[in-house]
Protein backbone atom coordinates (compact mmCIF):
# COMPACT_ATOMS: atom_id res chain seq x y z
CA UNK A 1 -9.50 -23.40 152.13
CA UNK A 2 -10.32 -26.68 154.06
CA UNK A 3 -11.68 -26.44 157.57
CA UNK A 4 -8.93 -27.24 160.16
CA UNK A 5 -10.03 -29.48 162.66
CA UNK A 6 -8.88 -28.65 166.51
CA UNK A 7 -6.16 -30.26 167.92
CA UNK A 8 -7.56 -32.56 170.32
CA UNK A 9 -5.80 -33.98 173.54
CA UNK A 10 -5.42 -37.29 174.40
CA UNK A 11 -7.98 -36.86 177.46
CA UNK A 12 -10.74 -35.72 174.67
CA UNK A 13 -9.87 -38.18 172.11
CA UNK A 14 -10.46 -41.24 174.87
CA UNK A 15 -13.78 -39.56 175.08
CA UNK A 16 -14.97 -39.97 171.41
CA UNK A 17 -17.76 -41.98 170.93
CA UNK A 18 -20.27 -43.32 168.16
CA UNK A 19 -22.68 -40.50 166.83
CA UNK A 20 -26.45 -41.55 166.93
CA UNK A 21 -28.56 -42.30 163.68
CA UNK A 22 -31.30 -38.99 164.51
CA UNK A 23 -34.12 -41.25 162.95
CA UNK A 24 -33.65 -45.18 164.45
CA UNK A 25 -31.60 -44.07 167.27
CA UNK A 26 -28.78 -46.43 166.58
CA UNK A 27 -25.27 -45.92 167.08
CA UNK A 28 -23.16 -45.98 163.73
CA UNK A 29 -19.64 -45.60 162.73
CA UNK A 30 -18.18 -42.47 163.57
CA UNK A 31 -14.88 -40.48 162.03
CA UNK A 32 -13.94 -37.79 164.47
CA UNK A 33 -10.86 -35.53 163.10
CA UNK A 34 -8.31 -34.94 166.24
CA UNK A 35 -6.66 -32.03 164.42
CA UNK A 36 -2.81 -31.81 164.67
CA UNK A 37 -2.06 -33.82 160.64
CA UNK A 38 -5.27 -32.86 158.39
CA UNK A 39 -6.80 -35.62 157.17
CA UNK A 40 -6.36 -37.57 160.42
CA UNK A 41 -9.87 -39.30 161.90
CA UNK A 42 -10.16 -41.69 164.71
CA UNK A 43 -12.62 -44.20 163.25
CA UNK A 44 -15.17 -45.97 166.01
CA UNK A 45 -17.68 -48.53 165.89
CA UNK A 46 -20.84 -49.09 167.21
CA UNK A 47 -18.70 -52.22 168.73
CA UNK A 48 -16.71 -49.98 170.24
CA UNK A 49 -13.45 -50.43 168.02
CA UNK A 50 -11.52 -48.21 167.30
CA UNK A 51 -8.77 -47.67 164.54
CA UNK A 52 -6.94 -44.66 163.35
CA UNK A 53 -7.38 -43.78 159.93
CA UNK A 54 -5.08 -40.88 157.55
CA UNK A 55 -7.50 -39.47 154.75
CA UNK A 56 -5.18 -38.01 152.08
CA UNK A 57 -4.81 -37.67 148.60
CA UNK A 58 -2.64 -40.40 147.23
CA UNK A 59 -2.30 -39.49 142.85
CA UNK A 60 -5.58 -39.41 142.01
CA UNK A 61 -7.35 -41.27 144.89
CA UNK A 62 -8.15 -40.16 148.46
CA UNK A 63 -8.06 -44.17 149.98
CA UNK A 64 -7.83 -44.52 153.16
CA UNK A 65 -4.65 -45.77 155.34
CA UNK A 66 -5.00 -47.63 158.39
CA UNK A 67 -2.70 -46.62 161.30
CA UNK A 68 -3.48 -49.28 164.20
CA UNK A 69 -5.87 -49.60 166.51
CA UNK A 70 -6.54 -46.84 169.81
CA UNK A 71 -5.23 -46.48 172.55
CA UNK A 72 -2.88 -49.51 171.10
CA UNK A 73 -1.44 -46.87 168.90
CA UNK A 74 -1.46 -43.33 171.25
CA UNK A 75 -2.38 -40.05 169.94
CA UNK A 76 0.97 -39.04 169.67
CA UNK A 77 2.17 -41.68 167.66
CA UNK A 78 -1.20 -41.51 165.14
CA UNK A 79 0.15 -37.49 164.61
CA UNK A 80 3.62 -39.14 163.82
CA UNK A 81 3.10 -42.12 161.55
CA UNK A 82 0.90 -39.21 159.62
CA UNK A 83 3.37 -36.92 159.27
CA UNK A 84 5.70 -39.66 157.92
CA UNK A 85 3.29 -41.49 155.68
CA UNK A 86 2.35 -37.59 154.01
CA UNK A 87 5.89 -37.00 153.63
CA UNK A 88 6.45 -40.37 150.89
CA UNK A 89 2.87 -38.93 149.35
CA UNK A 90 4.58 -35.39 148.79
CA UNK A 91 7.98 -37.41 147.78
CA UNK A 92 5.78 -39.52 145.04
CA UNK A 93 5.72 -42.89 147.35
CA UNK A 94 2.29 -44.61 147.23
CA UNK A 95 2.58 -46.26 151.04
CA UNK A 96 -0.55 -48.23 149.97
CA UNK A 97 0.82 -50.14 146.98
CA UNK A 98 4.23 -50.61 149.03
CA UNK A 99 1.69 -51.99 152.30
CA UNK A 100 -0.25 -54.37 149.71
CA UNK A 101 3.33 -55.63 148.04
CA UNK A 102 5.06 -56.37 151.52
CA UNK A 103 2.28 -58.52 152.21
CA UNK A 104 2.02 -60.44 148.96
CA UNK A 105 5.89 -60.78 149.15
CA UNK A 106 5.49 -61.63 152.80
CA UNK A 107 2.70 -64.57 151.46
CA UNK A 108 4.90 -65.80 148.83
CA UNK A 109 7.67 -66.46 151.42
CA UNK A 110 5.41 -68.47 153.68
CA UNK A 111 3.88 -69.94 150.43
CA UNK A 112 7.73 -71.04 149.18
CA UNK A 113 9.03 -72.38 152.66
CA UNK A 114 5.84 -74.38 154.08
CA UNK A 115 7.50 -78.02 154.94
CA UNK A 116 6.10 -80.80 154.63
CA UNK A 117 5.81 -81.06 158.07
CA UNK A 118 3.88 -77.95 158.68
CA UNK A 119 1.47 -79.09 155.59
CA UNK A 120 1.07 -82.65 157.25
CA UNK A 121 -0.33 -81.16 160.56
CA UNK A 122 -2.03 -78.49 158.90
CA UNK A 123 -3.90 -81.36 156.46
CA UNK A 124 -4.42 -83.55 159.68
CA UNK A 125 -5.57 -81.12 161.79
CA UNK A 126 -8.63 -79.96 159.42
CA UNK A 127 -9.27 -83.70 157.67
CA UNK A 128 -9.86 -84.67 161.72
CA UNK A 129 -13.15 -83.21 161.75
CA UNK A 130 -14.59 -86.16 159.15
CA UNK A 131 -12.82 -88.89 160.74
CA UNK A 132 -15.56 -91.07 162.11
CA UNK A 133 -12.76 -92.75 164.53
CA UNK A 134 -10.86 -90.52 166.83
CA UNK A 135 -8.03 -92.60 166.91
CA UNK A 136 -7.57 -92.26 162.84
CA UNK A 137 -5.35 -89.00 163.17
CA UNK A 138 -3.20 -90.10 165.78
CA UNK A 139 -2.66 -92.67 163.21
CA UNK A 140 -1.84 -90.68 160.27
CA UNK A 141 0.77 -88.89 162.56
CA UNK A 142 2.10 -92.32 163.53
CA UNK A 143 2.54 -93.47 160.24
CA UNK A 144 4.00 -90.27 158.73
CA UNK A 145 6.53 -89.47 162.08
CA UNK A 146 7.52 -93.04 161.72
CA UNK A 147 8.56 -93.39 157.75
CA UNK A 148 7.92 -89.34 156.25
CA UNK A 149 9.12 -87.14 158.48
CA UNK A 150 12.78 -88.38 159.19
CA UNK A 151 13.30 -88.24 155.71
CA UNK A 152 11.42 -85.38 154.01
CA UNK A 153 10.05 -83.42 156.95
CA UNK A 154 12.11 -80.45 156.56
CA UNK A 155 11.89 -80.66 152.56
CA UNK A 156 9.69 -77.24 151.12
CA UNK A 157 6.72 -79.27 150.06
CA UNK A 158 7.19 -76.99 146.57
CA UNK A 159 10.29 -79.19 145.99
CA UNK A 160 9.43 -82.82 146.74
CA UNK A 161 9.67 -84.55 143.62
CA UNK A 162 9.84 -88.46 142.95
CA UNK A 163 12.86 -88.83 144.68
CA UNK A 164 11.77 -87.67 147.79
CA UNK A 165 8.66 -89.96 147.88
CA UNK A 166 11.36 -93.16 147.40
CA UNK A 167 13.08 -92.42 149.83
CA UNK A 168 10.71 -92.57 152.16
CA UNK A 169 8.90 -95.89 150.20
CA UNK A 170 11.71 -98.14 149.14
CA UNK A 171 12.92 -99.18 152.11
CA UNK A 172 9.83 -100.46 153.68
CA UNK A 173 7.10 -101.02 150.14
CA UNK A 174 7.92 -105.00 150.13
CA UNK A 175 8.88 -105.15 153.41
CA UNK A 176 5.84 -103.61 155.44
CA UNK A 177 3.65 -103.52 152.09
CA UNK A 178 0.44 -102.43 153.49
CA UNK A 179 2.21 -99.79 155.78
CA UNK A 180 3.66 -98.22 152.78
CA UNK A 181 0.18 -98.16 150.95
CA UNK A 182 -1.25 -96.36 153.08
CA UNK A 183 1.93 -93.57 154.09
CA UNK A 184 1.82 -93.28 149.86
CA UNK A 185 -2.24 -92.26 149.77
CA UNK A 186 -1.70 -90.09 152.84
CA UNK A 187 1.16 -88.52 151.07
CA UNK A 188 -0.92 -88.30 147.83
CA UNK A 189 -3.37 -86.88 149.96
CA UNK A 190 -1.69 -83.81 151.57
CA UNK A 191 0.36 -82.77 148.06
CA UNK A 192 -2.63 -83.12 146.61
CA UNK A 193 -4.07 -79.96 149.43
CA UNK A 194 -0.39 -78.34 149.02
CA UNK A 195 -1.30 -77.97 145.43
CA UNK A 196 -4.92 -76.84 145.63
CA UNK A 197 -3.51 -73.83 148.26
CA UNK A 198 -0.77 -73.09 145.91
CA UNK A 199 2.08 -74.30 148.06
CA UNK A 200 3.31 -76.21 144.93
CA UNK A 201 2.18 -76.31 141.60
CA UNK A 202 4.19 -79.28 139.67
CA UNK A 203 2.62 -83.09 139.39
CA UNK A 204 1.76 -85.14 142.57
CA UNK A 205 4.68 -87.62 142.46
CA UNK A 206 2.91 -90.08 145.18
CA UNK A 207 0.23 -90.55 143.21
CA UNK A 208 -0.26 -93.87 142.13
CA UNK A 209 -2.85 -94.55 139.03
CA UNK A 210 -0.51 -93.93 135.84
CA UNK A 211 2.50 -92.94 138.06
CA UNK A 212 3.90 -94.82 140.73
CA UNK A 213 2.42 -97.80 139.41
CA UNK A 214 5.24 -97.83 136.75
CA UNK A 215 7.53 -97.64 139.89
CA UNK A 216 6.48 -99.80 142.28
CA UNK A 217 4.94 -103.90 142.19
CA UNK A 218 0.99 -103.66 142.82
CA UNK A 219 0.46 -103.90 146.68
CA UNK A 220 -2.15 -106.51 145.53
CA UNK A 221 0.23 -108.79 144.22
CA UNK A 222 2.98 -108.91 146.91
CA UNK A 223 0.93 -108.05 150.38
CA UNK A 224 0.54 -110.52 153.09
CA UNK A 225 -3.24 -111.20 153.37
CA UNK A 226 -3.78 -110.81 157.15
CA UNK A 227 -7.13 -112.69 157.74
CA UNK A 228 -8.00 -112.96 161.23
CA UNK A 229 -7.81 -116.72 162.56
CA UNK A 230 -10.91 -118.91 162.23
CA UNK A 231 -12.09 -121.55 164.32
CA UNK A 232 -12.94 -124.97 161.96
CA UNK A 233 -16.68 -125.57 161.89
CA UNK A 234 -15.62 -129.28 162.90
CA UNK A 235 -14.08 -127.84 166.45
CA UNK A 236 -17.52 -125.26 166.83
CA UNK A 237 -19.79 -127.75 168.41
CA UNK A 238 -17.37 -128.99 171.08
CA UNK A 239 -16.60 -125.38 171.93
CA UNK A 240 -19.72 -123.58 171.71
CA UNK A 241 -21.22 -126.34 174.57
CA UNK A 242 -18.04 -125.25 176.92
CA UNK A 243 -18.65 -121.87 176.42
CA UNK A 244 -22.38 -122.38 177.75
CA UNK A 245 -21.58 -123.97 180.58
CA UNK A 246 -19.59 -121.25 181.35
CA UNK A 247 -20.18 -118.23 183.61
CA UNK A 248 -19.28 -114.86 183.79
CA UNK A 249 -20.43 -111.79 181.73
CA UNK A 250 -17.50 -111.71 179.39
CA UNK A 251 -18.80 -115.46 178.38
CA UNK A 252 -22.26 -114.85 178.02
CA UNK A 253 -21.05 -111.79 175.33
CA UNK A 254 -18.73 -114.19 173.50
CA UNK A 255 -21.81 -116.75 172.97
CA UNK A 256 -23.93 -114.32 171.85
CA UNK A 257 -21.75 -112.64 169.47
CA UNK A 258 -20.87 -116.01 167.83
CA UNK A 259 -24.61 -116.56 167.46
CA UNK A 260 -25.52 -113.19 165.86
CA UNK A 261 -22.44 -113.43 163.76
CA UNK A 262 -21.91 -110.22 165.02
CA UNK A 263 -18.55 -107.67 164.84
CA UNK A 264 -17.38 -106.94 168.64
CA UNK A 265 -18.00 -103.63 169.00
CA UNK A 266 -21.43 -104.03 168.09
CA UNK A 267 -21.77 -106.39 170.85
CA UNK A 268 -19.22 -104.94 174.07
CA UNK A 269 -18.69 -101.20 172.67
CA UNK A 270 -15.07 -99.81 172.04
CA UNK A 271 -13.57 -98.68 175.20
CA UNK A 272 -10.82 -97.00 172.63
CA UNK A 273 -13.00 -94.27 171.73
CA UNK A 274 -15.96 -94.13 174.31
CA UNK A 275 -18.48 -96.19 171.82
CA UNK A 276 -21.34 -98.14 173.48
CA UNK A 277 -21.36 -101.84 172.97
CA UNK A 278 -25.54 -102.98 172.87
CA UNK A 279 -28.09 -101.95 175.78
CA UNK A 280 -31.16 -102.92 176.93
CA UNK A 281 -32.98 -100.75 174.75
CA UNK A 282 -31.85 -101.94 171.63
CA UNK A 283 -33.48 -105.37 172.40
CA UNK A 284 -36.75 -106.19 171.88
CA UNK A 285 -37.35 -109.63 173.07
CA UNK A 286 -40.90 -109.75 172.25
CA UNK A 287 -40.45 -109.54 168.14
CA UNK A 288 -36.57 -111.10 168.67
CA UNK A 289 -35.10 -108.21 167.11
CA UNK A 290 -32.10 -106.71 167.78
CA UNK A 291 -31.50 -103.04 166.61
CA UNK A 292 -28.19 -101.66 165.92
CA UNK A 293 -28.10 -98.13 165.93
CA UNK A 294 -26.40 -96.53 162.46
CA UNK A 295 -23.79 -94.60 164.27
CA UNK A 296 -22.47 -97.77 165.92
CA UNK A 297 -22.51 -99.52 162.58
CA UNK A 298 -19.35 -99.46 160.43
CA UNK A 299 -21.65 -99.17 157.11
CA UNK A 300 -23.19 -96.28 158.79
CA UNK A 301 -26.74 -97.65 158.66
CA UNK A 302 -29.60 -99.70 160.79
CA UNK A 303 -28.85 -102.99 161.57
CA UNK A 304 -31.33 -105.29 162.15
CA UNK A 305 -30.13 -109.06 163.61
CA UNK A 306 -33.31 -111.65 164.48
CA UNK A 307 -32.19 -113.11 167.51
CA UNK A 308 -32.58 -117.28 167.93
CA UNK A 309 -33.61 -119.07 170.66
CA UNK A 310 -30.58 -119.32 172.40
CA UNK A 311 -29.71 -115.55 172.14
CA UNK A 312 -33.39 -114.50 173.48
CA UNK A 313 -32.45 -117.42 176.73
CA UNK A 314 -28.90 -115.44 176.99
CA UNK A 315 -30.82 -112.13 177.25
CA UNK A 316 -33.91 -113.17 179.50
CA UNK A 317 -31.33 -114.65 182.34
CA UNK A 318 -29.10 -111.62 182.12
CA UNK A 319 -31.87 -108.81 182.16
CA UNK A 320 -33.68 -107.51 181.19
CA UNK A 321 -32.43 -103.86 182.48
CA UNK A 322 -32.76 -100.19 181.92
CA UNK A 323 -33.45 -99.17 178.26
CA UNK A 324 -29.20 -97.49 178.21
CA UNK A 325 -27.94 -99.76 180.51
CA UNK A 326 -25.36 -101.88 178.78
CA UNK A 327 -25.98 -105.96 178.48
CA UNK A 328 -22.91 -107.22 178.83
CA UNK A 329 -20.77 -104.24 181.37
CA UNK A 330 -17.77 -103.98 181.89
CA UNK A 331 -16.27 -103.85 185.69
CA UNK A 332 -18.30 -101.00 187.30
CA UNK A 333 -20.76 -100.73 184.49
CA UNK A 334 -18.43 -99.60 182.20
CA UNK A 335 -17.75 -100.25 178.38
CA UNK A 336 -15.30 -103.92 179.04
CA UNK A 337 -11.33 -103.33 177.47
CA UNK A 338 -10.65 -104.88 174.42
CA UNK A 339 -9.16 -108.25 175.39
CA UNK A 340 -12.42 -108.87 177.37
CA UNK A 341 -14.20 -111.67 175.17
CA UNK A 342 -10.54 -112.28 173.57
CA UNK A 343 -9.54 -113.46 177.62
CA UNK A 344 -12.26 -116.33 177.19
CA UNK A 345 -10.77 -117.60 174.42
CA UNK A 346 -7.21 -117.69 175.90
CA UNK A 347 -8.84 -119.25 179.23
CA UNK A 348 -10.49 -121.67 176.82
CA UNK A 349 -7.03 -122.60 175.19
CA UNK A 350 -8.84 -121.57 171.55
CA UNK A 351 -5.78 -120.08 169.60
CA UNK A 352 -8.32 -118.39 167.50
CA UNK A 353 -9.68 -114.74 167.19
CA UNK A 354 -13.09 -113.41 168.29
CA UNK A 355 -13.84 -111.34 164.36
CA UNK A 356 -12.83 -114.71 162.96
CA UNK A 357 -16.21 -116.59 164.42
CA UNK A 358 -17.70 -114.37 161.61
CA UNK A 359 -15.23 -116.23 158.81
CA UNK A 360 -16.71 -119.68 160.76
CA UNK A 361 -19.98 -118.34 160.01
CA UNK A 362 -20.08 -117.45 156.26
CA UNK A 363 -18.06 -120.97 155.75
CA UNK A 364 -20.99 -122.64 157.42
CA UNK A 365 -23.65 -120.92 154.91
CA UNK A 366 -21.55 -121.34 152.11
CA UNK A 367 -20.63 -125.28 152.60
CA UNK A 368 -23.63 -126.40 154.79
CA UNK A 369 -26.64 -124.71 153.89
CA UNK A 370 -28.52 -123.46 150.37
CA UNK A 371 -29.23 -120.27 151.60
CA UNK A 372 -28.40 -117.35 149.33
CA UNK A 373 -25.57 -115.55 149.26
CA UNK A 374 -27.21 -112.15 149.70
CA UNK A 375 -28.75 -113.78 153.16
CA UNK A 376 -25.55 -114.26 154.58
CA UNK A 377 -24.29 -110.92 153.61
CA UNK A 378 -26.95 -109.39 155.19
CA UNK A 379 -26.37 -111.33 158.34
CA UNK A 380 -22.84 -109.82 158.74
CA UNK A 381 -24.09 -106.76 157.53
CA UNK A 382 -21.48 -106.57 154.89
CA UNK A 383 -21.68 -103.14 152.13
CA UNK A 384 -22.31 -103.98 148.42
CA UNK A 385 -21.97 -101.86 145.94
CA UNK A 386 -23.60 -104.04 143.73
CA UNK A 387 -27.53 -102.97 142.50
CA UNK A 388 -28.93 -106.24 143.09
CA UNK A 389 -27.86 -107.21 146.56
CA UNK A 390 -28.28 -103.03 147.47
CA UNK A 391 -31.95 -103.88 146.90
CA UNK A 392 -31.96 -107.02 148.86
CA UNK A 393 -29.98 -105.14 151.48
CA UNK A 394 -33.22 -102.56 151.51
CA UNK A 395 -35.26 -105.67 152.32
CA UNK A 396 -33.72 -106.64 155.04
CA UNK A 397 -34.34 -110.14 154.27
CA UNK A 398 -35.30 -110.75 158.20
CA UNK A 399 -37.47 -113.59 157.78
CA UNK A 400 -34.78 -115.47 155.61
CA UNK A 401 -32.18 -114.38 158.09
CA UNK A 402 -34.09 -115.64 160.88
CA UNK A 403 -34.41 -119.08 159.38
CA UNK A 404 -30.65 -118.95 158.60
CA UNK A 405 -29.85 -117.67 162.50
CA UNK A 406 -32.01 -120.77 163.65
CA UNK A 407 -30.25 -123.14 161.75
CA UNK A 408 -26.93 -121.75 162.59
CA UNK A 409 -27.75 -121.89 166.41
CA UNK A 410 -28.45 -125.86 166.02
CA UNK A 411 -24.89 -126.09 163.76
CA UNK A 412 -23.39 -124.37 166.68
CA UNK A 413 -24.49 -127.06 169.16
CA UNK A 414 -25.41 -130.08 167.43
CA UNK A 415 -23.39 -130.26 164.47
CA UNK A 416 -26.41 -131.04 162.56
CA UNK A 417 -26.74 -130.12 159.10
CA UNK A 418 -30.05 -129.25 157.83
CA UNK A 419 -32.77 -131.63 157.18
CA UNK A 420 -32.46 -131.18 153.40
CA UNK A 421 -29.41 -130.07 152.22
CA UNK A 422 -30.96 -130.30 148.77
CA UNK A 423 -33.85 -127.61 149.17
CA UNK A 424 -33.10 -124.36 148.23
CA UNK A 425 -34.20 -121.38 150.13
CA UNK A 426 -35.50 -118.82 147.75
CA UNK A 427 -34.49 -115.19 148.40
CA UNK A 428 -37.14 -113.95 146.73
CA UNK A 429 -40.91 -115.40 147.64
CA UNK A 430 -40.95 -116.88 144.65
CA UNK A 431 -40.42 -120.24 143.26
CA UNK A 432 -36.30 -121.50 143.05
């Protein structure tokens, strides 16, 4: 017959500890029987867990059946839930199987009823972590509150079908056009996730390519284009020689950005999010060069601008300062609000936008000069896919670009074309 184990108290069971391994020393996992249901063990960890376990026979397998966690679950009530459990055993109940199927059934359930809701915030919530903006998931939520979740929040996501995904698209696809774009991709998106964690299994029906396409006019062929306003090159002159006479930090920023063609975080920061705009140690006004760090870049990579004359004079009278002090600060040193070179142009009576100096730029090189195209793409630091102009872009091209950023500088204040329209500037060392 089996050995029967003592009945312990409760006073000696809160005394069990860990055995120690005789040869390293080290505590390891223990199983001390307490005696009172055979085949009960109080199971603890060199951690210092501790979890009751019933050791039975259960058919033809001895598993083991958790019981809770000590002193969570007493002594008393360990002895009981034993009892009970070897009771079902003797009456032909396997309490393990019936554990493992409540839990599948109770999966299922939460599988079946997930909303789409509950699958938005869940999708959000880990997608977050790659967003390179902070702001882009208080976004999504904006977009899908606004035109998803009044309509098919509550809907099981197992259950939204093509319907669904018109009602939330038809009344605002030629309407707000871009809007709806983008709420159908981030739709796409999260049934796409639903599926993959088997909260649905049929088709994605806001997918577009071979779907919605046969649904819904192209977004290409019925959006407003948006572009941001440009100042005419024949007003640029007139204004740029204001602008110079002008004081004030927020000035100073604006000239310089129009004369590195730059974007206008690159050149003030975005307050926004906490990104720096450029500082002292990015310049180096001995070479001319201006170094944009990748991780303020929206392309993600170096960006190299050669500064002209007039940028270097900007600089020198400003600074130079401390290598992370900020050029052109904000009030109290701080990265300036959004509208601060936009305020200039308002005070200036320009009804034109600061990102659209950079359209007035690439018209100048397209219809006044013969420099390459790949130059001027460089200078805005614009992403090609392309393999040619990916090479160029390797290049850097800062030689060119520094020709082109000299001649643009005398546009900006002169109006003077170059010398000889006719020659063309060859991107490559070689002849034309």
């Amino acid at each position: 017959m089996p050995r029967v184990a003592k009945e312990l108290s409760a006073i000696e069971v809160k005394r069990l500890t860990c055995r120690v391994n005789p040869e390293t020393g080290e505590p390891m996992e223990s199983r001390h029987p307490v005696g009172g249901v055979s085949g009960l063990l109080l199971k603890v960890t060199p951690s210092g867990a501790r979890q009751w376990i019933l050791r039975t026979k259960v058919g033809k397998r001895r598993p083991d059946i958790g019981l809770g966690p000590f002193p969570e679950v007493s002594l008393a009530q360990a002895r009981d839930k034993a009892r009970e459990l070897k009771e079902q055993i003797r009456a032909g109940a396997d309490p393990v199987e019936e554990k493992r199927a409540a839990k599948r059934a109770l999966v299922a359930a939460q599988l079946s009823t997930m909303s789409f809701e509950q699958a938005m915030e869940q999708y959000i919530d880990m997608k977050a972590k790659e967003f390179r903006n902070p702001r882009q998931a208080q976004q999504w939520r904006n977009s899908l509150k606004t035109y998803a979740v009044p309509r098919i929040g509550a809907t099981p996501v197992r259950e939204i079908e093509l319907a669904h995904i018109k009602a939330v698209l038809d009344p605002i696809w030629e309407s707000k056009t871009e809007t709806a774009n983008r709420v159908r991709a981030r739709l796409e998106n999260i049934l796409g996730w639903c599926a993959i964690h088997g909260y649905r299994s049929n088709d994605n029906p806001a997918r577009w390519q071979g779907y919605l396409d046969e649904v819904y006019p192209s977004p290409e062929k019925i959006k407003k284009k948006g572009h941001h306003k440009a100042m005419p090159l024949s007003q640029l002159s007139e204004f740029m020689q204001q602008l110079s006479a002008r004081k004030g930090t927020a000035a100073k920023a604006l000239e310089f950005l129009i004369l590195t063609a730059a974007r206008t975080n690159e050149v003030i920061g975005d307050k926004r999010i906490g990104k720096r705009g450029i500082v002292w140690g990015d310049v180096d006004l001995v070479a001319r060069i201006w170094t944009i760090p990748a991780e303020l870049m929206k392309s993600e990579k170096v960006h190299r601008v050669p500064l002209c004359s007039r940028a270097v004079e900007i600089l020198e009278a400003i600074g130079p300062g401390e290598g992370t002090e900020p050029v052109f600060p904000g009030p109290k040193g701080q990265i300036p609000s959004n509208n601060f070179l936009s305020a200039v142009m308002k005070r200036m009576d320009a009804p034109y936008t600061v990102h659209g100096f950079r359209s007035t730029f690439k018209d100048w090189a397209r219809e006044n000069t013969a420099y390459a195209d790949e130059v001027s793409e460089l200078a805005l630091a614009h992403v090609n896919d392309d393999a040619t102009r990916a090479a160029y872009a390797r290049s850097e091209l800062i030689e060119k670009r520094r020709l082109m950023m000299g001649d643009w500088e005398r546009f900006c204040y002169e109006r003077q074309p170059l010398a000889d329209t006719d020659k063309i500037v060859p991107i490559g060392g070689g002849s034309p």
